[in-house]
PDB file of N, CA and C in Angstrom:
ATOM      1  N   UNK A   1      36.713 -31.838 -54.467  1.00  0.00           N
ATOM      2  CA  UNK A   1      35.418 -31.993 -53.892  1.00  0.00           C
ATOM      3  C   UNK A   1      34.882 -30.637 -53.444  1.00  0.00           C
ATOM      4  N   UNK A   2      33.612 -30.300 -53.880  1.00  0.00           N
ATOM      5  CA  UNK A   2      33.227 -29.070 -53.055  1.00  0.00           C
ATOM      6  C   UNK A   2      31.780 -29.112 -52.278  1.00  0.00           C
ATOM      7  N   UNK A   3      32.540 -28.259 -51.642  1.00  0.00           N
ATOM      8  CA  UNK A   3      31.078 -28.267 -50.482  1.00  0.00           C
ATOM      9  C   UNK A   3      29.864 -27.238 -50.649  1.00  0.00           C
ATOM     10  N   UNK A   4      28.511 -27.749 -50.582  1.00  0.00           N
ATOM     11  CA  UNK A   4      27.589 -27.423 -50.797  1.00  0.00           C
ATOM     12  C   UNK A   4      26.767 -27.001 -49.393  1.00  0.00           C
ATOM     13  N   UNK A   5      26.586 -25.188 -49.154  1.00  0.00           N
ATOM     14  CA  UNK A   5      26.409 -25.046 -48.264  1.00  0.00           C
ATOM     15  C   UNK A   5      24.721 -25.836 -48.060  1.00  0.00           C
ATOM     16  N   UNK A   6      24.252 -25.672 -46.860  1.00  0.00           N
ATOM     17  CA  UNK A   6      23.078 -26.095 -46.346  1.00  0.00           C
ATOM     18  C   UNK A   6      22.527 -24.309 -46.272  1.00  0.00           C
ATOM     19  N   UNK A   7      21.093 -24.536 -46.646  1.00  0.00           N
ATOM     20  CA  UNK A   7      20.333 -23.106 -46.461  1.00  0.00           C
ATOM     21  C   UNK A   7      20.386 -23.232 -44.930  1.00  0.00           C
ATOM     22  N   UNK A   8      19.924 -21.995 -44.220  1.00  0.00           N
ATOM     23  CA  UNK A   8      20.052 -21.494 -42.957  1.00  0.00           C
ATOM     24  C   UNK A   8      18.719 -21.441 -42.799  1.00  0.00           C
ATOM     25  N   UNK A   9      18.281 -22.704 -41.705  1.00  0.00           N
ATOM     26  CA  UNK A   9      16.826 -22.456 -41.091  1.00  0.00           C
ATOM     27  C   UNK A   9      16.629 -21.939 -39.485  1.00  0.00           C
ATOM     28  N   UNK A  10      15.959 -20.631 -39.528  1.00  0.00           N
ATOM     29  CA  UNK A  10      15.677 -20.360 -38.688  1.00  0.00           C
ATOM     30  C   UNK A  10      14.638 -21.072 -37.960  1.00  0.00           C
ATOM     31  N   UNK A  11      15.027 -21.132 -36.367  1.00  0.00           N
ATOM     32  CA  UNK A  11      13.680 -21.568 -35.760  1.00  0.00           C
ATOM     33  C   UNK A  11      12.766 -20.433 -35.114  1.00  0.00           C
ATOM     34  N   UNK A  12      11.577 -20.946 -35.114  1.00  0.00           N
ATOM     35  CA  UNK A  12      10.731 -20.323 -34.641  1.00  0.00           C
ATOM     36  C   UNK A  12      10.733 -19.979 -33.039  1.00  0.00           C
ATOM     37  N   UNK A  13      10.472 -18.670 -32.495  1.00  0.00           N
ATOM     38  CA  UNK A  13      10.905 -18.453 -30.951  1.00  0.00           C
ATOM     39  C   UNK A  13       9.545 -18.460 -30.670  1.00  0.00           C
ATOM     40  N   UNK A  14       9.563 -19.421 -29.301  1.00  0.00           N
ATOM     41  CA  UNK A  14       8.692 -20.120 -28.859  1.00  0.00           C
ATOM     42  C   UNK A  14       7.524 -18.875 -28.049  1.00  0.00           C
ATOM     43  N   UNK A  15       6.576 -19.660 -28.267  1.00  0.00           N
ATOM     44  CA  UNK A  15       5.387 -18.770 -28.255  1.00  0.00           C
ATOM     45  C   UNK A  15       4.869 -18.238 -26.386  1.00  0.00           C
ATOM     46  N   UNK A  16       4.670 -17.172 -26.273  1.00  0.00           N
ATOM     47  CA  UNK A  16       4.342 -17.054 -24.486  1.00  0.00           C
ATOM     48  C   UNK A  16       3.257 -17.972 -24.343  1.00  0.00           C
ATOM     49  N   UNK A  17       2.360 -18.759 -24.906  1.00  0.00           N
ATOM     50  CA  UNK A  17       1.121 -19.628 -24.766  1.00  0.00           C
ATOM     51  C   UNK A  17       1.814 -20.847 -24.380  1.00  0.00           C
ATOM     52  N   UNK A  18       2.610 -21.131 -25.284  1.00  0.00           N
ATOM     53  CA  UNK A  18       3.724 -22.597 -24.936  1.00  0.00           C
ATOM     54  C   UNK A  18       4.412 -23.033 -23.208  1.00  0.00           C
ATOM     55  N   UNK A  19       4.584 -21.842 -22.702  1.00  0.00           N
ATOM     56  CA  UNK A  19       5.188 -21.628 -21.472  1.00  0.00           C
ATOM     57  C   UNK A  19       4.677 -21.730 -20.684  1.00  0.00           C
ATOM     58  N   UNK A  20       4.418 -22.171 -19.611  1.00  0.00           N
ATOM     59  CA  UNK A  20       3.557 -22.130 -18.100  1.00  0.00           C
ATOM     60  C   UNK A  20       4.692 -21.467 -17.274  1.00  0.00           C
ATOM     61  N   UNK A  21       3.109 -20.557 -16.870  1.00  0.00           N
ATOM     62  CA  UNK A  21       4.086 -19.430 -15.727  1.00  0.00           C
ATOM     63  C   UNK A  21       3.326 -19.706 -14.101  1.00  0.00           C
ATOM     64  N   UNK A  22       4.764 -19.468 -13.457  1.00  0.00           N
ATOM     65  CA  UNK A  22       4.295 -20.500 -11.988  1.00  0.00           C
ATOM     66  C   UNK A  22       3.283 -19.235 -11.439  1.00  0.00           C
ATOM     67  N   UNK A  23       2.040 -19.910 -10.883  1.00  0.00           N
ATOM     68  CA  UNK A  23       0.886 -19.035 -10.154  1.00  0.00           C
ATOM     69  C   UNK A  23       1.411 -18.306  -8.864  1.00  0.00           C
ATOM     70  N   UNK A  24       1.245 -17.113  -8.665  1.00  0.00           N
ATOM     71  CA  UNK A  24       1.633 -15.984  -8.118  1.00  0.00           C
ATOM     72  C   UNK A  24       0.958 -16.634  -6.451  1.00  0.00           C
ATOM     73  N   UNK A  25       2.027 -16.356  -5.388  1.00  0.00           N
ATOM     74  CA  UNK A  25       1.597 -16.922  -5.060  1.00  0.00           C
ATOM     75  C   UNK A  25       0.362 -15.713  -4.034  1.00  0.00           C
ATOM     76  N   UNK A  26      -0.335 -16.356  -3.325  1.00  0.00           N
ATOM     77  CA  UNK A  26      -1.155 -15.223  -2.350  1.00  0.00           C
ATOM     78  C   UNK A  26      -0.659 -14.765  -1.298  1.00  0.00           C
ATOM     79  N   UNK A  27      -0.900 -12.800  -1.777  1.00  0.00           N
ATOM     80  CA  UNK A  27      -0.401 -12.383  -0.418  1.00  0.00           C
ATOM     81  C   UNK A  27      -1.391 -12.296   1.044  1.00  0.00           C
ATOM     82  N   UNK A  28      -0.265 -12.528   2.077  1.00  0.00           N
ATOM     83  CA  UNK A  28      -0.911 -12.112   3.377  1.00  0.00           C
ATOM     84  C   UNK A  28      -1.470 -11.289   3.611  1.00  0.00           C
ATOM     85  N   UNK A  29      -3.171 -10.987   4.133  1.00  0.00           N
ATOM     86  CA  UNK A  29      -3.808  -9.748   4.020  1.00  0.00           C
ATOM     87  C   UNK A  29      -3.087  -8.943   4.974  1.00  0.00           C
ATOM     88  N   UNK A  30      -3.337  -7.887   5.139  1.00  0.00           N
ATOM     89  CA  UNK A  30      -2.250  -7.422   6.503  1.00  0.00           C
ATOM     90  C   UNK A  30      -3.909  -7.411   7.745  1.00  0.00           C
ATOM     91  N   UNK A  31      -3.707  -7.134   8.790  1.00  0.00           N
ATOM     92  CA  UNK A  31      -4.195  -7.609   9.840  1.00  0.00           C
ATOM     93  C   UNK A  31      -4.029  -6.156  10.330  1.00  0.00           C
ATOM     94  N   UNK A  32      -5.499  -5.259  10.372  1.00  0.00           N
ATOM     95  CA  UNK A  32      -5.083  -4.182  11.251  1.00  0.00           C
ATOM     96  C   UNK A  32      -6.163  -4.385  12.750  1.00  0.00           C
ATOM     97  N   UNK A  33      -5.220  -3.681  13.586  1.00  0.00           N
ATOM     98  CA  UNK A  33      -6.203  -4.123  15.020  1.00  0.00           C
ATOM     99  C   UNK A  33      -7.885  -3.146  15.115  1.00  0.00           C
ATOM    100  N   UNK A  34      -8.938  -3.622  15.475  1.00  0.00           N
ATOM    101  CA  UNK A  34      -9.960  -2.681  15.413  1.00  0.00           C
ATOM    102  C   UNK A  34     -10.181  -1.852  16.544  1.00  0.00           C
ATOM    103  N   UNK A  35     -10.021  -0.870  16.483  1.00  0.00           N
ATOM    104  CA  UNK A  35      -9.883  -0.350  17.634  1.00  0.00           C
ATOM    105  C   UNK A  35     -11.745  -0.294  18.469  1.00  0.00           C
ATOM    106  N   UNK A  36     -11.791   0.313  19.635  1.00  0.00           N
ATOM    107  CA  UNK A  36     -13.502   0.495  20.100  1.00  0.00           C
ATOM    108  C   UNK A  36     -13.714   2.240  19.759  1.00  0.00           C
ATOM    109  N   UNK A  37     -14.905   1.630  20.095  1.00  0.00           N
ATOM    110  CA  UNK A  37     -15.044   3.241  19.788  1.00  0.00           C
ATOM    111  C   UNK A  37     -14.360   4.255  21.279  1.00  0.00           C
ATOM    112  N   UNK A  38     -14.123   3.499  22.085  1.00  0.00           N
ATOM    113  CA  UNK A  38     -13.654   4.124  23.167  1.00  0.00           C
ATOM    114  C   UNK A  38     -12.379   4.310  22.988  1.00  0.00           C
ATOM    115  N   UNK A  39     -11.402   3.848  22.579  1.00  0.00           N
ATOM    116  CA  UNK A  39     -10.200   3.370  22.450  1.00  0.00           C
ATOM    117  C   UNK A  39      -9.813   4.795  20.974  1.00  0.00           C
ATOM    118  N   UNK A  40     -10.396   4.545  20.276  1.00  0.00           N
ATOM    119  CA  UNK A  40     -10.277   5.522  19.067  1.00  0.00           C
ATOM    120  C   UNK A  40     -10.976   6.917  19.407  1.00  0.00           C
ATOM    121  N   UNK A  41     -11.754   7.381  20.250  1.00  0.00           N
ATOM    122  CA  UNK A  41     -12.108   8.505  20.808  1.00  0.00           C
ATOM    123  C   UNK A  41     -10.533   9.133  21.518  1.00  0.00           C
ATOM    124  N   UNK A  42      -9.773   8.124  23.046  1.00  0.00           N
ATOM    125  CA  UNK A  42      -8.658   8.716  23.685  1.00  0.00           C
ATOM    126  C   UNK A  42      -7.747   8.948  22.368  1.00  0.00           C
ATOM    127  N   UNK A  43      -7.769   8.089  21.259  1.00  0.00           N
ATOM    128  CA  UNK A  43      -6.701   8.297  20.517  1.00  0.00           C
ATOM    129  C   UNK A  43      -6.683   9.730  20.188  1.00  0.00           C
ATOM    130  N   UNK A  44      -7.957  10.543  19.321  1.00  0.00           N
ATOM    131  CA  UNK A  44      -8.203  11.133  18.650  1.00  0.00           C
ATOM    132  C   UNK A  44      -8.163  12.294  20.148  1.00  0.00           C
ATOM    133  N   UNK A  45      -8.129  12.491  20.839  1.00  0.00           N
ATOM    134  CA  UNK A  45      -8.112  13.578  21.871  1.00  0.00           C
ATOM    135  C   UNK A  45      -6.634  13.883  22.277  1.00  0.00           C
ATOM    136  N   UNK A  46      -5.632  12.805  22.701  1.00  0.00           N
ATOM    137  CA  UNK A  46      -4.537  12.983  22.571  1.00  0.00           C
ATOM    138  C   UNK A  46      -3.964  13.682  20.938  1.00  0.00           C
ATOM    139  N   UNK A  47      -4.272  13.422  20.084  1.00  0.00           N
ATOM    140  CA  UNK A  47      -3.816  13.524  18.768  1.00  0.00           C
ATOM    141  C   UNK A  47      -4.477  14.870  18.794  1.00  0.00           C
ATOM    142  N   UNK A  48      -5.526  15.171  18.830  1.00  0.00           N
ATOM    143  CA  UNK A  48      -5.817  17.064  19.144  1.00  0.00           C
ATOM    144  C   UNK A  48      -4.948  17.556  20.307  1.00  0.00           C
ATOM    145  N   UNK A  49      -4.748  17.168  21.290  1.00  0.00           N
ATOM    146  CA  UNK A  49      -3.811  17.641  22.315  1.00  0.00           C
ATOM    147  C   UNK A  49      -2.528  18.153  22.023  1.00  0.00           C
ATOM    148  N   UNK A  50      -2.104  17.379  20.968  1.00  0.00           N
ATOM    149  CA  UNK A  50      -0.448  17.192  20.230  1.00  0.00           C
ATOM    150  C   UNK A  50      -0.472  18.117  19.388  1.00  0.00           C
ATOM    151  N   UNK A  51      -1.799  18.043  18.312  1.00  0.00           N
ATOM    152  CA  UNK A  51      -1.650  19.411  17.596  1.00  0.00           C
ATOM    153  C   UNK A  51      -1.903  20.763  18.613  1.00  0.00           C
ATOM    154  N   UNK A  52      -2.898  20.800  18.632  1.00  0.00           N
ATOM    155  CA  UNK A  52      -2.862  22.370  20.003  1.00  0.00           C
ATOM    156  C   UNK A  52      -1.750  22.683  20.406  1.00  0.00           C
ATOM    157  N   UNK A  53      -1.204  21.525  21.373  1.00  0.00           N
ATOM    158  CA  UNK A  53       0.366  22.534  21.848  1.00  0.00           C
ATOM    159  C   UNK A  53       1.118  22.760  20.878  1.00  0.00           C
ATOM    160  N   UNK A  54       1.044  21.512  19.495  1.00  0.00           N
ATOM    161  CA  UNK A  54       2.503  21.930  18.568  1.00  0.00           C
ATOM    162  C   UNK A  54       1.793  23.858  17.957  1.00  0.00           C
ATOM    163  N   UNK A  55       0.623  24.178  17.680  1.00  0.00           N
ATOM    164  CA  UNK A  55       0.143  25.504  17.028  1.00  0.00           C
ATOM    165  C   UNK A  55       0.094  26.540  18.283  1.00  0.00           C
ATOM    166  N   UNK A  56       0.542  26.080  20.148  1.00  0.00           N
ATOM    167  CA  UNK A  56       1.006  26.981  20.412  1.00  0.00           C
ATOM    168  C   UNK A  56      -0.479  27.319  21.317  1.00  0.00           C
ATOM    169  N   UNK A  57      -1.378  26.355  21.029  1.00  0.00           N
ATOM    170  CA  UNK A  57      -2.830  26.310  21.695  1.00  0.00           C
ATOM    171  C   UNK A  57      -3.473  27.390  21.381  1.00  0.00           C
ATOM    172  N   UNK A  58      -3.354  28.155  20.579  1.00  0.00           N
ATOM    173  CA  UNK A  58      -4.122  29.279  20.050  1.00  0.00           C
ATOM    174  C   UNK A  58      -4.418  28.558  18.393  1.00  0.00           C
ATOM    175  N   UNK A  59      -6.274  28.647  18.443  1.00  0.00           N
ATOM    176  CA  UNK A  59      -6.744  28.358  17.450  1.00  0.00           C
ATOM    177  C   UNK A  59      -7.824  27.935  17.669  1.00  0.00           C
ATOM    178  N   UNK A  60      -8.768  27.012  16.995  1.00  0.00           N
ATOM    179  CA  UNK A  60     -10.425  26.831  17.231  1.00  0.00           C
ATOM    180  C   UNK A  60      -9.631  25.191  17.877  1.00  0.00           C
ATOM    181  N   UNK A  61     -10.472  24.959  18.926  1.00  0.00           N
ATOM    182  CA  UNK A  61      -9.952  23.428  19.455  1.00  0.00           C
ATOM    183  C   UNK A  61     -10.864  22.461  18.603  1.00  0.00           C
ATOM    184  N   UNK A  62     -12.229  22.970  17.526  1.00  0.00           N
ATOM    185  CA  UNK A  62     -12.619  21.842  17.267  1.00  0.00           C
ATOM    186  C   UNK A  62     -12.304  21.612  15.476  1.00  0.00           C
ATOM    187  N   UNK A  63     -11.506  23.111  14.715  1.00  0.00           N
ATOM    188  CA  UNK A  63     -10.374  22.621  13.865  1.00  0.00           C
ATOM    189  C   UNK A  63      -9.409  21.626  14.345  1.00  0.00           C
ATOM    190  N   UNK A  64      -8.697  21.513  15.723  1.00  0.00           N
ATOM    191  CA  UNK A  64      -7.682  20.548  16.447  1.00  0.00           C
ATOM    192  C   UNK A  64      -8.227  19.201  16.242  1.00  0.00           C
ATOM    193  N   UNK A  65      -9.647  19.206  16.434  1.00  0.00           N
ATOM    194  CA  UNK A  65     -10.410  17.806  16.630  1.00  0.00           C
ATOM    195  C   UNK A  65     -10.299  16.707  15.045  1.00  0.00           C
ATOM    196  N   UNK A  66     -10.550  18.144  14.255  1.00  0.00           N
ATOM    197  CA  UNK A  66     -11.032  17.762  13.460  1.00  0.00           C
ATOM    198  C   UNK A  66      -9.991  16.974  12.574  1.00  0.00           C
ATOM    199  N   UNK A  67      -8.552  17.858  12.569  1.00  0.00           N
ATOM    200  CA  UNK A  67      -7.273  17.718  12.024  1.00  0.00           C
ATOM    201  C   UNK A  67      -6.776  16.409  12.452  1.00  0.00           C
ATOM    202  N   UNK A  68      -7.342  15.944  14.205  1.00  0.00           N
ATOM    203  CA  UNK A  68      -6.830  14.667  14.809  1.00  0.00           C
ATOM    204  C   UNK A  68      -7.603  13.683  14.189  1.00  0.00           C
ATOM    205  N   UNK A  69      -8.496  13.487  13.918  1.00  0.00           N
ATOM    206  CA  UNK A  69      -9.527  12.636  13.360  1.00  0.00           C
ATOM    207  C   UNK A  69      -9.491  12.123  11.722  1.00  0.00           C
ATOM    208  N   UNK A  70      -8.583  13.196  11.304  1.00  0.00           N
ATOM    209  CA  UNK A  70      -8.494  12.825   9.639  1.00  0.00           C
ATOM    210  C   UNK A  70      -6.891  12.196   9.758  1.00  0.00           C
ATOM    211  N   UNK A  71      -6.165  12.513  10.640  1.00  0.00           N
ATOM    212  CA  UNK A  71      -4.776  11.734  10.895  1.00  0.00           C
ATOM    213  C   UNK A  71      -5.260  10.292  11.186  1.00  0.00           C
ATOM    214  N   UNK A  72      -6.465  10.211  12.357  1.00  0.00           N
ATOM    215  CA  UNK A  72      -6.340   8.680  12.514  1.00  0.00           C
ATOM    216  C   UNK A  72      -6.681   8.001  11.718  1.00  0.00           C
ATOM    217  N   UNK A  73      -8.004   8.721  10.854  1.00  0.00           N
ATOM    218  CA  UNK A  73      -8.817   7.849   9.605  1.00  0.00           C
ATOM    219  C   UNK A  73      -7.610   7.844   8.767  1.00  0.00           C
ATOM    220  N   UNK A  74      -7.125   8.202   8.191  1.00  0.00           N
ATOM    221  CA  UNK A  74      -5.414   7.982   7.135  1.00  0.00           C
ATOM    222  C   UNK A  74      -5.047   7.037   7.815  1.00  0.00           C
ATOM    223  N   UNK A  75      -4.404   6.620   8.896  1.00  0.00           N
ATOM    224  CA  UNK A  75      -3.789   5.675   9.294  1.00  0.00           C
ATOM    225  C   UNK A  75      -5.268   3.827   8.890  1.00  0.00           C
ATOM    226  N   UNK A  76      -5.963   4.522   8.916  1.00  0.00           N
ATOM    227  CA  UNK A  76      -6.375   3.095   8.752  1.00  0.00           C
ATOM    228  C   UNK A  76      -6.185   2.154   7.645  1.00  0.00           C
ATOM    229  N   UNK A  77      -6.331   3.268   6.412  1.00  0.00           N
ATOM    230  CA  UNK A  77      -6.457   3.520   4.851  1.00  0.00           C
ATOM    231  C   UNK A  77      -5.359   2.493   4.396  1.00  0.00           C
TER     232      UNK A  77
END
């Protein structure tokens, strides 16, 4: 008796359309606090204060201002 192979059928690999992909879910916005304008003024004066002494307090104080003010705006970002 002999055996008669069977041809070799490949299957077809299933299509990414075929698949459902689970919906992503939503992230938490993050929550930043708003500061006042009063509140973000002391910030920004301390934060020139910090630079001045770290440069040794020699320099223009309203480069200091200015340097404190682009630190806080970054932090909001």
């Amino acid at each position: 008796m002999t055996q008669t192979k069977k041809p070799v059928v490949k299957k077809a690999a299933a299509s990414d359309t075929s698949v459902e992909k689970a919906a992503p879910k939503p992230r938490a916005k993050k929550v930043t606090p708003i500061l006042s304008n009063q509140e973000r003024y002391e910030i920004i004066q301390k934060t020139a204060y910090y630079i001045a002494e770290h440069n040794g307090f020699v320099g223009d104080p309203h480069a200091f201002w200015a340097e404190a003010e682009a630190q806080i705006d970054a932090l909001k970002s």
